[in-house]
C-alpha atoms as a PDB file:
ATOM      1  CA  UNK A   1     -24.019 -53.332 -53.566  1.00  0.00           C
ATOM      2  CA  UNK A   2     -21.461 -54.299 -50.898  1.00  0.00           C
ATOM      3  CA  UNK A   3     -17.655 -53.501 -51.820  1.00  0.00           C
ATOM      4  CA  UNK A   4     -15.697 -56.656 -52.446  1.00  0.00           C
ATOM      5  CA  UNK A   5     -12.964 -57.328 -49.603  1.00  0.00           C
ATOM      6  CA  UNK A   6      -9.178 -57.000 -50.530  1.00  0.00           C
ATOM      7  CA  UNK A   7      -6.992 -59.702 -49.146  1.00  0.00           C
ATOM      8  CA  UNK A   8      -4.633 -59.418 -46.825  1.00  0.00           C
ATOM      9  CA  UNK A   9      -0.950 -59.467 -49.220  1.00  0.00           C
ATOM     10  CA  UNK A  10       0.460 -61.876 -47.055  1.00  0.00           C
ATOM     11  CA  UNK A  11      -2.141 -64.530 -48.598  1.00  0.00           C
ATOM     12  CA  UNK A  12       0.480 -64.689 -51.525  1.00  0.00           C
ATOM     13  CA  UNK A  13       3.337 -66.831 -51.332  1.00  0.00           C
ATOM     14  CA  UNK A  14       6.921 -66.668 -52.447  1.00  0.00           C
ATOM     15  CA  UNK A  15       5.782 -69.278 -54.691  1.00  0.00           C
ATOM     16  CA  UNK A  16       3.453 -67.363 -56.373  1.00  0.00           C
ATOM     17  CA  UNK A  17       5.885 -64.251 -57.220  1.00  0.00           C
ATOM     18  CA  UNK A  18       7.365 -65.740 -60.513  1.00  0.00           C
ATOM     19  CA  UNK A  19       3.567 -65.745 -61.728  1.00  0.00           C
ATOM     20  CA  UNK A  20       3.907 -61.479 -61.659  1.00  0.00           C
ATOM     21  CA  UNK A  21       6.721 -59.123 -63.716  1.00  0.00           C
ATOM     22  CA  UNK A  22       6.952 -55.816 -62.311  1.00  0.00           C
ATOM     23  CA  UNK A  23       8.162 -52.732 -63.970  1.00  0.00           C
ATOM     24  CA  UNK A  24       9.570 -50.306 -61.379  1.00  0.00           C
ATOM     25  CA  UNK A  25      10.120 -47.436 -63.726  1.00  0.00           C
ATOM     26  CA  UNK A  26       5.859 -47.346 -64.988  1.00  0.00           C
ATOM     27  CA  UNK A  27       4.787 -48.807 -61.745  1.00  0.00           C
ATOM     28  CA  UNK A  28       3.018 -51.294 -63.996  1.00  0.00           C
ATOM     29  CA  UNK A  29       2.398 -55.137 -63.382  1.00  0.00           C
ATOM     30  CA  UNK A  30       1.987 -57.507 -66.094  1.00  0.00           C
ATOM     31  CA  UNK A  31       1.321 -61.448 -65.641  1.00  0.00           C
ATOM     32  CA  UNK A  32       3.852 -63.901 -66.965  1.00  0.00           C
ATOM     33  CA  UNK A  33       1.787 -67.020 -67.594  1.00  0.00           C
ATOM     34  CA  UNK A  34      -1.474 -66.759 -69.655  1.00  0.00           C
ATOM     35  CA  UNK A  35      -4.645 -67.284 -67.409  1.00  0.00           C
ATOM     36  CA  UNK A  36      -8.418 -66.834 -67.071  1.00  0.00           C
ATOM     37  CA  UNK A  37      -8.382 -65.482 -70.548  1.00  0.00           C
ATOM     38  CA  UNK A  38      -5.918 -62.871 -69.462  1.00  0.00           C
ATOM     39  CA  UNK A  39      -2.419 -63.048 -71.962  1.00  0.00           C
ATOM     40  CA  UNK A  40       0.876 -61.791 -70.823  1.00  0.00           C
ATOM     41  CA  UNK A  41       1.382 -58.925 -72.335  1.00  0.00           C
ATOM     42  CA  UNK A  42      -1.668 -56.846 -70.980  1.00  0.00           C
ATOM     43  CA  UNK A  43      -1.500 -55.329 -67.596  1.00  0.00           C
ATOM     44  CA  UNK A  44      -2.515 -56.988 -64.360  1.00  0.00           C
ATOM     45  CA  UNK A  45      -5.871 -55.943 -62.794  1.00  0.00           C
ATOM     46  CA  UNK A  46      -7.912 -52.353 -63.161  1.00  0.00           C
ATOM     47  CA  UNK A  47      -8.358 -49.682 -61.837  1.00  0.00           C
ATOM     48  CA  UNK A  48     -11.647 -49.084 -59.030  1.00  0.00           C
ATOM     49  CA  UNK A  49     -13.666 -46.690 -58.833  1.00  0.00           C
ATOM     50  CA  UNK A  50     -11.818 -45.023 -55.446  1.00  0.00           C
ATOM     51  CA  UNK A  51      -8.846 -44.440 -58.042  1.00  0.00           C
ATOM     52  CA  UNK A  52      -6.354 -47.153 -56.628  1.00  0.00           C
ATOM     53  CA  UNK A  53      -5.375 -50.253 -58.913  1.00  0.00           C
ATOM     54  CA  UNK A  54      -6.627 -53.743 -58.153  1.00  0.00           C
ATOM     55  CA  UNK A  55      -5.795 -57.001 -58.776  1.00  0.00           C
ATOM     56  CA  UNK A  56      -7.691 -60.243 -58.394  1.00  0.00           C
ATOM     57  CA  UNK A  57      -5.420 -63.458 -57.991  1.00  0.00           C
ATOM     58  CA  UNK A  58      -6.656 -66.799 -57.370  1.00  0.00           C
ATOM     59  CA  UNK A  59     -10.252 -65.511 -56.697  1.00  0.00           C
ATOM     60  CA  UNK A  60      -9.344 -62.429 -54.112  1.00  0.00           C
ATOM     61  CA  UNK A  61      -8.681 -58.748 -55.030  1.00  0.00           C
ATOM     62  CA  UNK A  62      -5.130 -57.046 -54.143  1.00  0.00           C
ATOM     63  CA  UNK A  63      -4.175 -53.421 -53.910  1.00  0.00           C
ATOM     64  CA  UNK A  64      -1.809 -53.325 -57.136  1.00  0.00           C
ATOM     65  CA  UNK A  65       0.950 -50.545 -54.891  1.00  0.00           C
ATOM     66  CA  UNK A  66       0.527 -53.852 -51.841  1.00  0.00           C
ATOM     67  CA  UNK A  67       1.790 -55.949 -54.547  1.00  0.00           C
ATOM     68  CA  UNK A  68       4.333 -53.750 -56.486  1.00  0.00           C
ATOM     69  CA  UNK A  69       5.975 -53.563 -52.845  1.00  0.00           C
ATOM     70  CA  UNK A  70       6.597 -56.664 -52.496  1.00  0.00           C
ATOM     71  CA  UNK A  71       7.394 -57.192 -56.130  1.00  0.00           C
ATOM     72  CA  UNK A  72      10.220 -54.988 -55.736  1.00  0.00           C
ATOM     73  CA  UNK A  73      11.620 -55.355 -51.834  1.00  0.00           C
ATOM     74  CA  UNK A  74      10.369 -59.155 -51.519  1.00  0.00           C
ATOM     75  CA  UNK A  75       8.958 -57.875 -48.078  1.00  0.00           C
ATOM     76  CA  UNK A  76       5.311 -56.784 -47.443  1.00  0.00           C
ATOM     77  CA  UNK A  77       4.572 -53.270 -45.980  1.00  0.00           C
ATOM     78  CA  UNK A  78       4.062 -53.506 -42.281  1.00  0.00           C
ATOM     79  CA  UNK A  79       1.354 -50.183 -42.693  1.00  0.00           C
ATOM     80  CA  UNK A  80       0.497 -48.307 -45.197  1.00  0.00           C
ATOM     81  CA  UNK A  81       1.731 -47.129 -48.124  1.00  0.00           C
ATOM     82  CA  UNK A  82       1.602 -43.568 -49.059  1.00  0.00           C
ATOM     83  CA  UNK A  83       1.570 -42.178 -52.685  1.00  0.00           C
ATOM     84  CA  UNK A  84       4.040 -39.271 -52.678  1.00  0.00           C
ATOM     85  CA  UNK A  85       2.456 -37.109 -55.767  1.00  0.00           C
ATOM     86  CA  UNK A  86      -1.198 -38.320 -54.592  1.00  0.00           C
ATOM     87  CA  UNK A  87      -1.965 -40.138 -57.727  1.00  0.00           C
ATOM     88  CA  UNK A  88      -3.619 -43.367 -56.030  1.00  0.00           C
ATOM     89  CA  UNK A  89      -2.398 -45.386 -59.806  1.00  0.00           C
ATOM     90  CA  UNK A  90       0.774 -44.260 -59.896  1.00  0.00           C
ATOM     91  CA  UNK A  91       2.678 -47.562 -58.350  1.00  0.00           C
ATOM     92  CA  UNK A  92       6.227 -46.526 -59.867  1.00  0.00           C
ATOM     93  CA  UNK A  93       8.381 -47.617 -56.522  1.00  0.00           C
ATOM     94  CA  UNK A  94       9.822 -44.163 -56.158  1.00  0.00           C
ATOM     95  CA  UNK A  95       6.287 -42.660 -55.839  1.00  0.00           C
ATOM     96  CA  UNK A  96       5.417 -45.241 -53.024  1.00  0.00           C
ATOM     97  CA  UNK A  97       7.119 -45.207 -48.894  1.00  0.00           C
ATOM     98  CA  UNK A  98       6.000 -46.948 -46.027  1.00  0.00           C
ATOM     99  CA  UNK A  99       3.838 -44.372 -43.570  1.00  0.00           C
ATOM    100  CA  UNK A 100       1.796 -44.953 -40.865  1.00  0.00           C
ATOM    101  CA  UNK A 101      -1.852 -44.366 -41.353  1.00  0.00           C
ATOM    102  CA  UNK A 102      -1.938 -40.474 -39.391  1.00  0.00           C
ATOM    103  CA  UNK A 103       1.023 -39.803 -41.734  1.00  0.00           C
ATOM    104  CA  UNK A 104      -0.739 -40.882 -44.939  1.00  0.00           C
ATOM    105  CA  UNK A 105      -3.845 -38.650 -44.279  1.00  0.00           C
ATOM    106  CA  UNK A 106      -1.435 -36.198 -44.093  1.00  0.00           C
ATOM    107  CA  UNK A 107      -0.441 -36.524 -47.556  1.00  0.00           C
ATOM    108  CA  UNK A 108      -4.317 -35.833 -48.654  1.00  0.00           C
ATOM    109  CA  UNK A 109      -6.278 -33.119 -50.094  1.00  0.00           C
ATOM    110  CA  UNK A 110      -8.875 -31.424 -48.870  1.00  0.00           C
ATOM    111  CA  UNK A 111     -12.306 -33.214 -48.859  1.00  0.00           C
ATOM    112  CA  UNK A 112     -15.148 -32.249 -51.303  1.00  0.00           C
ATOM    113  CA  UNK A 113     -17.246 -31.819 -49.036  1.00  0.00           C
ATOM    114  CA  UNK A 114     -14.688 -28.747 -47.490  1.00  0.00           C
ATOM    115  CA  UNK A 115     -16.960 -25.753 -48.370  1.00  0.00           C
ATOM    116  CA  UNK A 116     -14.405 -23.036 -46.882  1.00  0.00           C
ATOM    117  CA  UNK A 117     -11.951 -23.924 -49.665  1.00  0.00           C
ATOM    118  CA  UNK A 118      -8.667 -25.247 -47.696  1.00  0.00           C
ATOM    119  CA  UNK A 119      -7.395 -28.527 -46.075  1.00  0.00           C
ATOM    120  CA  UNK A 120      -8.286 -28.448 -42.325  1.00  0.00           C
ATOM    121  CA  UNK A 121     -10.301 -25.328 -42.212  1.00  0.00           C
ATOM    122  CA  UNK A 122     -14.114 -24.810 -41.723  1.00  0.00           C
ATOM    123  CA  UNK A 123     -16.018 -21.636 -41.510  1.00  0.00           C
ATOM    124  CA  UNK A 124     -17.705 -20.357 -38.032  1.00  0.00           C
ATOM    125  CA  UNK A 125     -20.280 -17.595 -38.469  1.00  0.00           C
ATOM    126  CA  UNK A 126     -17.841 -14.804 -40.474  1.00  0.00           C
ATOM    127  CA  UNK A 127     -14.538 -16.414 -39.254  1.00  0.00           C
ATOM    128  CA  UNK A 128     -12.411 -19.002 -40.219  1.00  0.00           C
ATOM    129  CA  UNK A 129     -11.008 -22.224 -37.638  1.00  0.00           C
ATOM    130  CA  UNK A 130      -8.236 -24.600 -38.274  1.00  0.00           C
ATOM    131  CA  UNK A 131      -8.011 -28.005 -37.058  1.00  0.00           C
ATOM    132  CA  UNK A 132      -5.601 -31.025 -37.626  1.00  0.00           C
ATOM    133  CA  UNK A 133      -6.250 -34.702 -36.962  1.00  0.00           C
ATOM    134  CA  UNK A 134      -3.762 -36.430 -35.793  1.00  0.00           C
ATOM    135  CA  UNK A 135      -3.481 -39.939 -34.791  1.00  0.00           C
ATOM    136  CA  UNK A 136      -6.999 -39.861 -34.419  1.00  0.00           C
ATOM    137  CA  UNK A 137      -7.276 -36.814 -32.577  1.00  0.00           C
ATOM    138  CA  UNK A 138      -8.044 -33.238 -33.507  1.00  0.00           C
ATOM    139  CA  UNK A 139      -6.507 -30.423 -32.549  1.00  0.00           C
ATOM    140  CA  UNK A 140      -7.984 -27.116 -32.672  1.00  0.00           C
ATOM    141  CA  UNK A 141      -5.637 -24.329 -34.122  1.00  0.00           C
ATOM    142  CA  UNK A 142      -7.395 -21.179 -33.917  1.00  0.00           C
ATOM    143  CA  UNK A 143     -10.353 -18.575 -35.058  1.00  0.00           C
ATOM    144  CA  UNK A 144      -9.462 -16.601 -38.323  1.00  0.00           C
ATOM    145  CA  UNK A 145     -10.570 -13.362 -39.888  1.00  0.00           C
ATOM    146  CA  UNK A 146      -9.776 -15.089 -43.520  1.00  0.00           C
ATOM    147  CA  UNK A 147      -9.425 -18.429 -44.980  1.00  0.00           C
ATOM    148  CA  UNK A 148      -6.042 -17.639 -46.135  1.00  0.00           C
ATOM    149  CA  UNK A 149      -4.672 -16.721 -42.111  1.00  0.00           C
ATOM    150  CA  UNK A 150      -6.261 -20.444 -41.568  1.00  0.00           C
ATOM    151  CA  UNK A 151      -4.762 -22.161 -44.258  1.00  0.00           C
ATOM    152  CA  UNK A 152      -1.387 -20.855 -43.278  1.00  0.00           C
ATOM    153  CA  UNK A 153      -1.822 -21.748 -39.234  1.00  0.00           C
ATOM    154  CA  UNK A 154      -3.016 -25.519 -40.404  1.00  0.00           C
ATOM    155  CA  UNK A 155      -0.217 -25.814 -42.884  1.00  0.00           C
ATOM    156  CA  UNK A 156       2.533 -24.799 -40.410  1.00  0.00           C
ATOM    157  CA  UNK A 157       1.131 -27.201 -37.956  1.00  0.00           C
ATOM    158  CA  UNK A 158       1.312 -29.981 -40.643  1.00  0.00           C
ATOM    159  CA  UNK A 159       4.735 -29.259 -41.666  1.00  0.00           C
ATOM    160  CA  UNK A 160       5.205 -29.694 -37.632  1.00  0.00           C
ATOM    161  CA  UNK A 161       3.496 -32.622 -37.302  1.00  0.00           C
ATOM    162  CA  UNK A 162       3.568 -35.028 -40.403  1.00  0.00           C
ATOM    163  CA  UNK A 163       7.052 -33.064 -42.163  1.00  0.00           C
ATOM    164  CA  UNK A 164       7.521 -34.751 -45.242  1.00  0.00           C
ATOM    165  CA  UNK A 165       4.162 -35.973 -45.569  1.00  0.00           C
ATOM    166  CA  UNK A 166       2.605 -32.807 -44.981  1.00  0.00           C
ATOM    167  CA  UNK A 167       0.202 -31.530 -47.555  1.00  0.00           C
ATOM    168  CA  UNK A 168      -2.064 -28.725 -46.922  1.00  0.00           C
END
């Protein structure tokens, strides 16, 4: 089953912001007029499967942080927006900042697919290598005797390179 296409935010008007109430403090959004069946005093949209909030407006789906954003600032992001904690449903404003896409991935976990056990390393034969992405390209850090000597060469790096946003 193909994944339905979010919207680009700018597809919603100034027009249409008094139809949305947005509570910076939860980070939830709540309609204010009654409408497919959907009253006012439940909250906007759900949550998919990828662990971000949706909502679907006139027919098209939204990223629920896209639209707390503007909500709040009356401007939409120019990039992306990064989730400080992680928590991809936690839209309170002070867990959301503007971030460029290579800074964003470095506010992510390892993958579950990491089998050596730490963000940015991979195991070679009975050693250990770091790597970092960057802007789209990697950067090779290093062969380890242990995970841990990895671990700590990729997170200095990402302290380096992505500073706040750095999350190894």
């Amino acid at each position: 089953m193909a994944s339905r296409k979010y919207y680009p935010s700018r597809d919603i008007t100034e027009e249409d912001r008094h139809l949305f109430s947005y509570d910076a403090e939860t980070g939830e959004i709540f309609r204010t007029k009654n409408r497919g069946g959907v009253s006012t005093d439940t909250r906007a949209g759900t949550v998919a499967p990828n662990g971000y909030r949706k909502i679907t407006f006139m027919g098209k789906l939204y990223r629920e942080h896209r639209l707390a954003w503007w909500l709040h600032y009356g401007v939409w992001p120019d990039g992306d927006l990064d989730h400080i904690n992680g928590v991809r449903d936690d839209n309170r404003i002070a867990n959301l900042r503007e971030a460029t896409r290579s800074q964003n991935m470095g506010n992510t976990g390892k993958r579950r697919t990491n089998k050596a056990g730490a963000k940015g390393v991979v195991q070679v034969g009975n050693r250990f290598g770091a790597w970092i992405t960057v802007d789209g390209n990697s950067y090779y850090l290093g062969l380890f005797a242990t995970v841990e000597e990895a671990s700590a060469r990729y997170g200095t790096e990402a302290q380096k390179r992505f500073g706040e946003f750095a999350k190894s």
